[in-house]
C-alpha atoms as a PDB file:
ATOM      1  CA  UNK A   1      76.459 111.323 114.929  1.00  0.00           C
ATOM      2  CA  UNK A   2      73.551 109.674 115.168  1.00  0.00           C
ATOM      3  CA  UNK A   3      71.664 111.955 112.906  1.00  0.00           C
ATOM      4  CA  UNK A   4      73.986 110.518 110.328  1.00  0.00           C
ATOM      5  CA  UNK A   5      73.299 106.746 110.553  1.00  0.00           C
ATOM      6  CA  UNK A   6      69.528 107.407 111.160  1.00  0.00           C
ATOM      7  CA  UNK A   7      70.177 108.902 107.728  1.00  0.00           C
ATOM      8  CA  UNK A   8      72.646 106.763 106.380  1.00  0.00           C
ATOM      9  CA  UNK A   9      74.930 109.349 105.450  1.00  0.00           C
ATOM     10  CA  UNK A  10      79.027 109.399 106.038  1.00  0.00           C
ATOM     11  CA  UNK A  11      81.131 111.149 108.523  1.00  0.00           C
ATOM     12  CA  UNK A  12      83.683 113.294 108.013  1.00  0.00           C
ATOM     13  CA  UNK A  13      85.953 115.004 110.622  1.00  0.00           C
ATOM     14  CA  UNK A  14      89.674 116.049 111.353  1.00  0.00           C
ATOM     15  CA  UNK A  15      89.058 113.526 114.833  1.00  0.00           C
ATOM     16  CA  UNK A  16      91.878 110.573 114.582  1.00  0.00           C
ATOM     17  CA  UNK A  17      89.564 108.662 117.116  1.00  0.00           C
ATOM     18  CA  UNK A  18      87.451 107.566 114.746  1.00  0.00           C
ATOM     19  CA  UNK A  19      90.692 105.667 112.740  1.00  0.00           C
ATOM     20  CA  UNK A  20      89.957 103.057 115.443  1.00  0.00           C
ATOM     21  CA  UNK A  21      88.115 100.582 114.239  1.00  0.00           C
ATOM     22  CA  UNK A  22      87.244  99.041 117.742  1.00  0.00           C
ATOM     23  CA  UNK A  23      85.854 101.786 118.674  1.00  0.00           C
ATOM     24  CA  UNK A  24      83.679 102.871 115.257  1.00  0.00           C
ATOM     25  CA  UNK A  25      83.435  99.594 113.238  1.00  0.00           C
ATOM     26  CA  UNK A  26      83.430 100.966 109.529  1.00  0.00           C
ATOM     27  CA  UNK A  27      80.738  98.017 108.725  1.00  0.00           C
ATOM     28  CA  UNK A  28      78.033 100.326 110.972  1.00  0.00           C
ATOM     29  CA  UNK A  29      78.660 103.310 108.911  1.00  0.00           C
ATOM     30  CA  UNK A  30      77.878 104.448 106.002  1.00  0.00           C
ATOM     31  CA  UNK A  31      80.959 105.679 105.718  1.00  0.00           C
ATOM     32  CA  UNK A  32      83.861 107.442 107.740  1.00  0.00           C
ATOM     33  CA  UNK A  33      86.295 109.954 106.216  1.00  0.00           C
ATOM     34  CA  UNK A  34      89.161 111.329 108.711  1.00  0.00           C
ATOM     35  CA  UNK A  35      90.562 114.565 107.542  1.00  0.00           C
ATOM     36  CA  UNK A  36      93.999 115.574 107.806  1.00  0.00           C
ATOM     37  CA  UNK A  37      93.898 118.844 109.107  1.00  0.00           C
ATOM     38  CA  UNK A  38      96.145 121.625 110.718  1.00  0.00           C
ATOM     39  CA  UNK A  39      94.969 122.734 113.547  1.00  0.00           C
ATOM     40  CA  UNK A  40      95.012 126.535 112.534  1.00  0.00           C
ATOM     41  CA  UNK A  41      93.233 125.504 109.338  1.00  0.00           C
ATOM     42  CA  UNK A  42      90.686 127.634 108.088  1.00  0.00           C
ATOM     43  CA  UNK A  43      86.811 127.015 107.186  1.00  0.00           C
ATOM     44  CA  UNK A  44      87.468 127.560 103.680  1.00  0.00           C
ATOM     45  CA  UNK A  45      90.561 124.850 103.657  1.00  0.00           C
ATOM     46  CA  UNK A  46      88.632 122.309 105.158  1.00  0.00           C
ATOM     47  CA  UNK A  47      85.633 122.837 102.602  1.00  0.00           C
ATOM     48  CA  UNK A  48      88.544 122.668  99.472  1.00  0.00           C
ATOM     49  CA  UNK A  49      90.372 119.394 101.398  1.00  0.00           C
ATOM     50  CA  UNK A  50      86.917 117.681 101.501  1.00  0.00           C
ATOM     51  CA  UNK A  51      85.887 118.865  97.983  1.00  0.00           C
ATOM     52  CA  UNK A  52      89.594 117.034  96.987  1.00  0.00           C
ATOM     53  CA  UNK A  53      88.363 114.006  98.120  1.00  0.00           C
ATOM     54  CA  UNK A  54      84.894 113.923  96.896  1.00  0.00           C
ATOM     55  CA  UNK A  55      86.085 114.422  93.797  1.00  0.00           C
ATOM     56  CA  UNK A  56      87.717 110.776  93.580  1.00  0.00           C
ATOM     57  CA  UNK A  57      84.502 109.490  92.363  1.00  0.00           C
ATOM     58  CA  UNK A  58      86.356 105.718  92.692  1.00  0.00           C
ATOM     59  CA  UNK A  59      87.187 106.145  96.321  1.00  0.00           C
ATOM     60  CA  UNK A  60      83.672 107.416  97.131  1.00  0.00           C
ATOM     61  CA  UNK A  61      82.045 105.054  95.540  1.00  0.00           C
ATOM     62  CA  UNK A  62      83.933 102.487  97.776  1.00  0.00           C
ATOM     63  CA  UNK A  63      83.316 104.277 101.006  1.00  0.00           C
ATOM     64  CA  UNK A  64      80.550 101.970 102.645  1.00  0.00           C
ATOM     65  CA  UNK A  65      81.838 100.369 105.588  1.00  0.00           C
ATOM     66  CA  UNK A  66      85.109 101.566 105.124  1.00  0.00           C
ATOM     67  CA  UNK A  67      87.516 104.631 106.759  1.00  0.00           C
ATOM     68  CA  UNK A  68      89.512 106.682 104.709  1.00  0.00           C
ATOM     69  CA  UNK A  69      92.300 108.377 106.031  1.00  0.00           C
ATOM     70  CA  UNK A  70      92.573 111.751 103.478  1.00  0.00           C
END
């Protein structure tokens, strides 16, 4: 994790933890998407689910500081 903010990059992950914002204020991150994810799911459904979301160019854009629940 803290490769990414040295970096300033955003997190993904299929972790609900990090939907609480008292624990991982959005303003600290560059960004924090939480994936909706069965637990079976597969490499290559995770890699299509967060390809979905990149793809919203709008919601990206808007990521700084902010958690997205996809």
């Amino acid at each position: 994790m803290q490769f990414l903010i040295d970096e300033d990059l955003p997190h993904s992950t299929g972790d609900f933890d990090f939907s609480d914002v008292r624990n991982y204020p959005p303003a600290q991150y560059a960004g924090l998407i939480v994936l909706g994810v069965p637990r079976d799911a597969t490499a290559l459904f995770i890699l299509k689910l967060l390809e979905g979301f990149l793809k919203q160019d709008k919601l990206v854009s808007e990521l700084r500081g902010e958690i997205s629940n996809y």
